[in-house]
PDB file of N, CA and C in Angstrom:
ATOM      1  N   UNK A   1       0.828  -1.193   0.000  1.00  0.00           N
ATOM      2  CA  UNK A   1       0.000   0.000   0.000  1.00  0.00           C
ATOM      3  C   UNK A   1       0.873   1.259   0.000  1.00  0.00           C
ATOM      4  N   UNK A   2       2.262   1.296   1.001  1.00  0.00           N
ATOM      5  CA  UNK A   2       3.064   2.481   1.012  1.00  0.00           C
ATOM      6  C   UNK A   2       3.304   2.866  -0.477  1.00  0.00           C
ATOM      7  N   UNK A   3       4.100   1.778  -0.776  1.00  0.00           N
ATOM      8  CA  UNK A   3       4.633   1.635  -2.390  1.00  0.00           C
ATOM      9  C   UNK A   3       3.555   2.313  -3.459  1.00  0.00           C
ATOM     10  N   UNK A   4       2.384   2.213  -3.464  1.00  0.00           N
ATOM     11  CA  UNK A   4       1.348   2.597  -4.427  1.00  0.00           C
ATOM     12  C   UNK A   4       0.989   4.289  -4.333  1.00  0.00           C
ATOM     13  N   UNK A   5       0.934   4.613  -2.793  1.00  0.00           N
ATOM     14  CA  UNK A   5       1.429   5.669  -2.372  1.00  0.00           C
ATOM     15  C   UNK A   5       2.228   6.548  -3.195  1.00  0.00           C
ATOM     16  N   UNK A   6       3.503   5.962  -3.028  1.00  0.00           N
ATOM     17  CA  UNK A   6       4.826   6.655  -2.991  1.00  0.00           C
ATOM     18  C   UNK A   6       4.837   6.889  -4.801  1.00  0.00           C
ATOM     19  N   UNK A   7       4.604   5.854  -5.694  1.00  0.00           N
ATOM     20  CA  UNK A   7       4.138   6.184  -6.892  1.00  0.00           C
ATOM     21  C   UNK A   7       2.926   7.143  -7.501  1.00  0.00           C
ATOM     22  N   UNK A   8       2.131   7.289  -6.887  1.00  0.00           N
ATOM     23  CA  UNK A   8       0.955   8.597  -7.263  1.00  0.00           C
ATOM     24  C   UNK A   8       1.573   9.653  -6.565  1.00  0.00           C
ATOM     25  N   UNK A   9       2.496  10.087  -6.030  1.00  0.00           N
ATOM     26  CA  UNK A   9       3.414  10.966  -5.376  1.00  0.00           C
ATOM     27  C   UNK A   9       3.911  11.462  -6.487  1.00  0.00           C
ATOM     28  N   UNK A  10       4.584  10.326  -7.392  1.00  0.00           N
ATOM     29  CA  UNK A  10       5.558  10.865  -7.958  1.00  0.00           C
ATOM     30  C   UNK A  10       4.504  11.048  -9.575  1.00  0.00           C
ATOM     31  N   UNK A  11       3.703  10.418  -9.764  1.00  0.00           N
ATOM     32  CA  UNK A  11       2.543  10.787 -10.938  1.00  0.00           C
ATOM     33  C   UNK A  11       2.548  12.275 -10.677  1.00  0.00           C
ATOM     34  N   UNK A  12       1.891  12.884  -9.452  1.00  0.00           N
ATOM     35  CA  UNK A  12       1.292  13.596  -9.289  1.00  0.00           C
ATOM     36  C   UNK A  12       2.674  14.793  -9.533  1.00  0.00           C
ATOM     37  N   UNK A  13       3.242  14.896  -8.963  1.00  0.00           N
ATOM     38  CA  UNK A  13       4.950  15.824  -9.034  1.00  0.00           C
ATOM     39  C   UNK A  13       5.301  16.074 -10.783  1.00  0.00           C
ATOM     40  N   UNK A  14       5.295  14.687 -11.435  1.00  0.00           N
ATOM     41  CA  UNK A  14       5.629  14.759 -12.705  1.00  0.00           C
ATOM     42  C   UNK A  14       4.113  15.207 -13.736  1.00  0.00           C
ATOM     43  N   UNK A  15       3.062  15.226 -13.266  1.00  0.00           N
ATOM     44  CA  UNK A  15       1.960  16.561 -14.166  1.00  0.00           C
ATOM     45  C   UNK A  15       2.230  17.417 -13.805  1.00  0.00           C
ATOM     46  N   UNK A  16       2.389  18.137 -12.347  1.00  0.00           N
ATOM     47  CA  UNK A  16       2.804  19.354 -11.908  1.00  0.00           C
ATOM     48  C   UNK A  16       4.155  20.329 -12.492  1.00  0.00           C
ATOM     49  N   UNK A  17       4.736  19.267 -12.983  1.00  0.00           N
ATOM     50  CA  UNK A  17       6.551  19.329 -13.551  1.00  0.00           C
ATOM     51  C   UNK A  17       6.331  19.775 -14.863  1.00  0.00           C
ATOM     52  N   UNK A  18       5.346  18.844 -15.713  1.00  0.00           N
ATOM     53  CA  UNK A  18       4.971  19.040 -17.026  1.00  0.00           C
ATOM     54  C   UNK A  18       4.348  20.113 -17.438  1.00  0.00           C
ATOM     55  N   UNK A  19       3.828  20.520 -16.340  1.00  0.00           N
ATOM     56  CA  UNK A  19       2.437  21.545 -16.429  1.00  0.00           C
ATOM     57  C   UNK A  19       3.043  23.192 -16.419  1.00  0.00           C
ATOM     58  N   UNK A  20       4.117  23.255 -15.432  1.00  0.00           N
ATOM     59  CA  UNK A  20       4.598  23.979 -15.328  1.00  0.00           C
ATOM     60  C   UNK A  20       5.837  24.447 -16.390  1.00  0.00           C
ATOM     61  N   UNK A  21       6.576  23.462 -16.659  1.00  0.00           N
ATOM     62  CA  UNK A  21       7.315  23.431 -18.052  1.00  0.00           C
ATOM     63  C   UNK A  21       6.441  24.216 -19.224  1.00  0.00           C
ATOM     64  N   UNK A  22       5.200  23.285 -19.339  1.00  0.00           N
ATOM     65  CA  UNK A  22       4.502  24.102 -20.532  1.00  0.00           C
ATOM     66  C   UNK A  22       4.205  25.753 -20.642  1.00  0.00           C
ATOM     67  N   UNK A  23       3.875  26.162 -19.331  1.00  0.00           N
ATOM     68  CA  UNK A  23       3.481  27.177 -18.508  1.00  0.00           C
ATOM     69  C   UNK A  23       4.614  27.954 -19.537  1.00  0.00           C
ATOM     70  N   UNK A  24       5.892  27.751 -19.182  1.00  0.00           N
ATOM     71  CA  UNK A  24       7.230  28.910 -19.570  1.00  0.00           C
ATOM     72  C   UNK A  24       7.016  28.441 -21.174  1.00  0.00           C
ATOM     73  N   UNK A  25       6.929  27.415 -21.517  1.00  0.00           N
ATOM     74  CA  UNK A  25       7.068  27.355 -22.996  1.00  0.00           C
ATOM     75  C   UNK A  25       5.595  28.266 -23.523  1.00  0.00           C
ATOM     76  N   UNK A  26       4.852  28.438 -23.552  1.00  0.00           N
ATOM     77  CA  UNK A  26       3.789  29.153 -24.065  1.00  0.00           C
ATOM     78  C   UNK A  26       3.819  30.370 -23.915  1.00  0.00           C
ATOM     79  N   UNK A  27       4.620  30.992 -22.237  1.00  0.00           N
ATOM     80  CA  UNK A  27       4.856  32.748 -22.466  1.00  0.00           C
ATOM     81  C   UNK A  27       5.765  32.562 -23.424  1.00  0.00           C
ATOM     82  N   UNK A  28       6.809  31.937 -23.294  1.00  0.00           N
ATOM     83  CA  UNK A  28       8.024  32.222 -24.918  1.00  0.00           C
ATOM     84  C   UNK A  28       7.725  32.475 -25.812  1.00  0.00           C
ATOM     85  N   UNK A  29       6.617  31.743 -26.256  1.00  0.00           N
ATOM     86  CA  UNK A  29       6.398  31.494 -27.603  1.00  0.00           C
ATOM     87  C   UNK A  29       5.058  32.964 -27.581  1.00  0.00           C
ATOM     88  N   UNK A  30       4.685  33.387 -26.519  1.00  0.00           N
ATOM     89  CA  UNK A  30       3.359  34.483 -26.708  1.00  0.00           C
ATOM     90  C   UNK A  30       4.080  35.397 -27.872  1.00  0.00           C
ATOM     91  N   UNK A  31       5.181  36.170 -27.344  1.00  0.00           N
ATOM     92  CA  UNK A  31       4.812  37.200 -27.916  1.00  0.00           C
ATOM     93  C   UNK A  31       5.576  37.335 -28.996  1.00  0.00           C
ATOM     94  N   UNK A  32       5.980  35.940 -30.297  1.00  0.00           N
ATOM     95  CA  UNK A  32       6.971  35.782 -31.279  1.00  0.00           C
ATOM     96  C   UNK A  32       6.255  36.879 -32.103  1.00  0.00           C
ATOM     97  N   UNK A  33       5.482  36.876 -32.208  1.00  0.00           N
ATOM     98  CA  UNK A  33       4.996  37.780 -33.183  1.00  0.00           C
ATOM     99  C   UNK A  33       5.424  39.271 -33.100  1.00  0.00           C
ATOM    100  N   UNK A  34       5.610  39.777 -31.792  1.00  0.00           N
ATOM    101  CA  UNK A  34       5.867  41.210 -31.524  1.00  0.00           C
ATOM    102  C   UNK A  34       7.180  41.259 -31.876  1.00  0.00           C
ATOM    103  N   UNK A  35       8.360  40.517 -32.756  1.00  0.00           N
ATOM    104  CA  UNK A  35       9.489  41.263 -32.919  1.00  0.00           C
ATOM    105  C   UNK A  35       9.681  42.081 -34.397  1.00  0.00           C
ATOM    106  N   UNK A  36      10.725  42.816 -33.702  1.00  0.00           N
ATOM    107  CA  UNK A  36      11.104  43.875 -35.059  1.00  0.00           C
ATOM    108  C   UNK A  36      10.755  43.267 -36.439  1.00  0.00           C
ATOM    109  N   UNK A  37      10.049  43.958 -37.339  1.00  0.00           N
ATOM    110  CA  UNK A  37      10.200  43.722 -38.670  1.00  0.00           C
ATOM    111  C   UNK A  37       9.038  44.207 -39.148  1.00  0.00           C
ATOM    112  N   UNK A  38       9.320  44.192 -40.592  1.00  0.00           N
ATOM    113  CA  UNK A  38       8.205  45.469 -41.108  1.00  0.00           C
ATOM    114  C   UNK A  38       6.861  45.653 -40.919  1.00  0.00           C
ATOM    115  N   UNK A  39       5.844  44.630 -40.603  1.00  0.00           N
ATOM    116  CA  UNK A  39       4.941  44.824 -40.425  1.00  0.00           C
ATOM    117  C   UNK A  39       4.873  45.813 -39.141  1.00  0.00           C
ATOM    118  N   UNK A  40       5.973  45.547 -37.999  1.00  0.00           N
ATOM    119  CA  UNK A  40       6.109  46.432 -36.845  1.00  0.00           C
ATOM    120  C   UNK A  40       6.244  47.787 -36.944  1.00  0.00           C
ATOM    121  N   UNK A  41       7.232  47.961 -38.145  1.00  0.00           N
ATOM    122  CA  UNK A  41       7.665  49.362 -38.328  1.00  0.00           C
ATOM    123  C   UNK A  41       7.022  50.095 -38.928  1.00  0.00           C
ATOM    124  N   UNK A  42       5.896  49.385 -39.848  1.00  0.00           N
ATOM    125  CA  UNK A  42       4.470  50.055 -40.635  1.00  0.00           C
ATOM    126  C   UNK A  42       3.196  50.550 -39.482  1.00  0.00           C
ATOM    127  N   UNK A  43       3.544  49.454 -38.251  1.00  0.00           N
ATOM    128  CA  UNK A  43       2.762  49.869 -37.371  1.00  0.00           C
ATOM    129  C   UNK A  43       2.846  50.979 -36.646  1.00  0.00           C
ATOM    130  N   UNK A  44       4.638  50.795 -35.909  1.00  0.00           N
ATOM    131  CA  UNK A  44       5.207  51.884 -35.459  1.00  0.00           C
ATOM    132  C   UNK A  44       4.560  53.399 -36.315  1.00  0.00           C
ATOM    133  N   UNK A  45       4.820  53.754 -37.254  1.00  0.00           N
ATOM    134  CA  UNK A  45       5.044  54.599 -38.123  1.00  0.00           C
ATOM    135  C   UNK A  45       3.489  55.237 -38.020  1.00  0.00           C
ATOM    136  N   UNK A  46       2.124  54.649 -38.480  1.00  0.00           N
ATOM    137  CA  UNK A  46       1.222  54.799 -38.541  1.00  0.00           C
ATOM    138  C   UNK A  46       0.327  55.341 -36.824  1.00  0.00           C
ATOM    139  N   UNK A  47       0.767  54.680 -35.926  1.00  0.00           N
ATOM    140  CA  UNK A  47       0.664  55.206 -34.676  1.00  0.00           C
ATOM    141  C   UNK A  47       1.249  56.493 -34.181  1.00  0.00           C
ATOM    142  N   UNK A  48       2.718  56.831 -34.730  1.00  0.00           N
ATOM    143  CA  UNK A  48       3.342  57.655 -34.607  1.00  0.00           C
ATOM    144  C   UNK A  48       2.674  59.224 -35.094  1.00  0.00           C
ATOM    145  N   UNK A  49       1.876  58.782 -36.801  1.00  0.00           N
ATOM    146  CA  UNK A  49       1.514  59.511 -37.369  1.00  0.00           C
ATOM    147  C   UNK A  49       0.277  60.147 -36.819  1.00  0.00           C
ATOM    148  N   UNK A  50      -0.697  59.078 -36.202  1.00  0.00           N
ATOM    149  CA  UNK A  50      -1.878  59.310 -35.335  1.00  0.00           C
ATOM    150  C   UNK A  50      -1.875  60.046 -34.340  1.00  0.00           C
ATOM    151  N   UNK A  51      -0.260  59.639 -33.194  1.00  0.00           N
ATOM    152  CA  UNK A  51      -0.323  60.612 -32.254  1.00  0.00           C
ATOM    153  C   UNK A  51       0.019  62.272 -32.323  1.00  0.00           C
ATOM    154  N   UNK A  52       0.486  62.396 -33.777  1.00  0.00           N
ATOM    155  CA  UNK A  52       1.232  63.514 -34.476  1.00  0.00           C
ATOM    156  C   UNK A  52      -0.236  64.244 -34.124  1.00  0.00           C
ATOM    157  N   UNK A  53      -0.957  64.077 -35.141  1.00  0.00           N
ATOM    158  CA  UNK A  53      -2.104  64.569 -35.385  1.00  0.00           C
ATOM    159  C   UNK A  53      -3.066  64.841 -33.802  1.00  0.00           C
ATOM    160  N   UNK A  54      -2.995  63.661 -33.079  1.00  0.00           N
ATOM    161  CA  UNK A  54      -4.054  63.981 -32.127  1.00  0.00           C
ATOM    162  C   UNK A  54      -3.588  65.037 -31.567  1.00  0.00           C
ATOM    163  N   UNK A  55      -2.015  65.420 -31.403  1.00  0.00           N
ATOM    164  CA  UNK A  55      -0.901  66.521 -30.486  1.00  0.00           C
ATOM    165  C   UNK A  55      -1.642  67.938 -30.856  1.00  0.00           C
ATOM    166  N   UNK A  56      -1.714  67.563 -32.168  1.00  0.00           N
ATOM    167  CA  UNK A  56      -1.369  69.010 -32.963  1.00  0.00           C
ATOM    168  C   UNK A  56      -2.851  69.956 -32.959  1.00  0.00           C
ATOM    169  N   UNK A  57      -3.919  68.785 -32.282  1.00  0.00           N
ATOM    170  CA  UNK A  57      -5.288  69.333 -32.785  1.00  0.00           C
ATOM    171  C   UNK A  57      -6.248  69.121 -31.069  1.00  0.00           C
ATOM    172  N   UNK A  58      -5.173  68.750 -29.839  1.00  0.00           N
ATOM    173  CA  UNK A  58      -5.462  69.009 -28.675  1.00  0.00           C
ATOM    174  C   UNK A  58      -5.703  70.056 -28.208  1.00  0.00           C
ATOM    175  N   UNK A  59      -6.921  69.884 -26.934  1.00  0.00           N
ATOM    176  CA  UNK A  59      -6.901  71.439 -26.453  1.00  0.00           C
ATOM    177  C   UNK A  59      -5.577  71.651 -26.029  1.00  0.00           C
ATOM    178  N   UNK A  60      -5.171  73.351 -25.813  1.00  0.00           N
ATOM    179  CA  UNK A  60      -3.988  73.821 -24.827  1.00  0.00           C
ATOM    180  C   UNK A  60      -4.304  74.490 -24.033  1.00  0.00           C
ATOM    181  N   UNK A  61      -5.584  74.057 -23.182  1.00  0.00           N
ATOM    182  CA  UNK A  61      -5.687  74.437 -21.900  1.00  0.00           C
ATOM    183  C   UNK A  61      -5.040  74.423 -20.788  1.00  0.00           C
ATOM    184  N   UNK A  62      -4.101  73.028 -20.487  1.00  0.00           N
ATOM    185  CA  UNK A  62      -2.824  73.310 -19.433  1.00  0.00           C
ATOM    186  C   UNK A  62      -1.499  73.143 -19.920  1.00  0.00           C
ATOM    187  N   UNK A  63      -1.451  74.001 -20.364  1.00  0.00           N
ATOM    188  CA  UNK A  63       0.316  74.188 -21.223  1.00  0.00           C
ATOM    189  C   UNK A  63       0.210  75.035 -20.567  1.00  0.00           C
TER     190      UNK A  63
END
């Protein structure tokens, strides 16, 4: 009975092990998409251009 024990111990440790492994592999892999490259820099650029505009056409009530 100890013995049967001592094995669902170690079941239970090794999903927890697995589970958690996966855990770090899935943030890694979240945010592949967010690195540098052109679709980024088309984005960059276009946001940039947006905040240009919202600046330029804000009230200047506390300046």
């Amino acid at each position: 009975m100890a013995e049967e024990k001592d094995k669902s111990n170690l079941y239970i440790g090794g999903i927890i092990l697995i589970a958690i492994v996966g855990v770090f592999i899935l943030k890694g892999r979240e945010t592949e998409h967010l690195t540098a490259g052109a679709s980024t820099a088309s984005t960059q650029a276009a946001f940039d251009s947006a905040n240009a505009k919202r600046q330029a056409t804000a009230n200047k009530f506390y300046e």
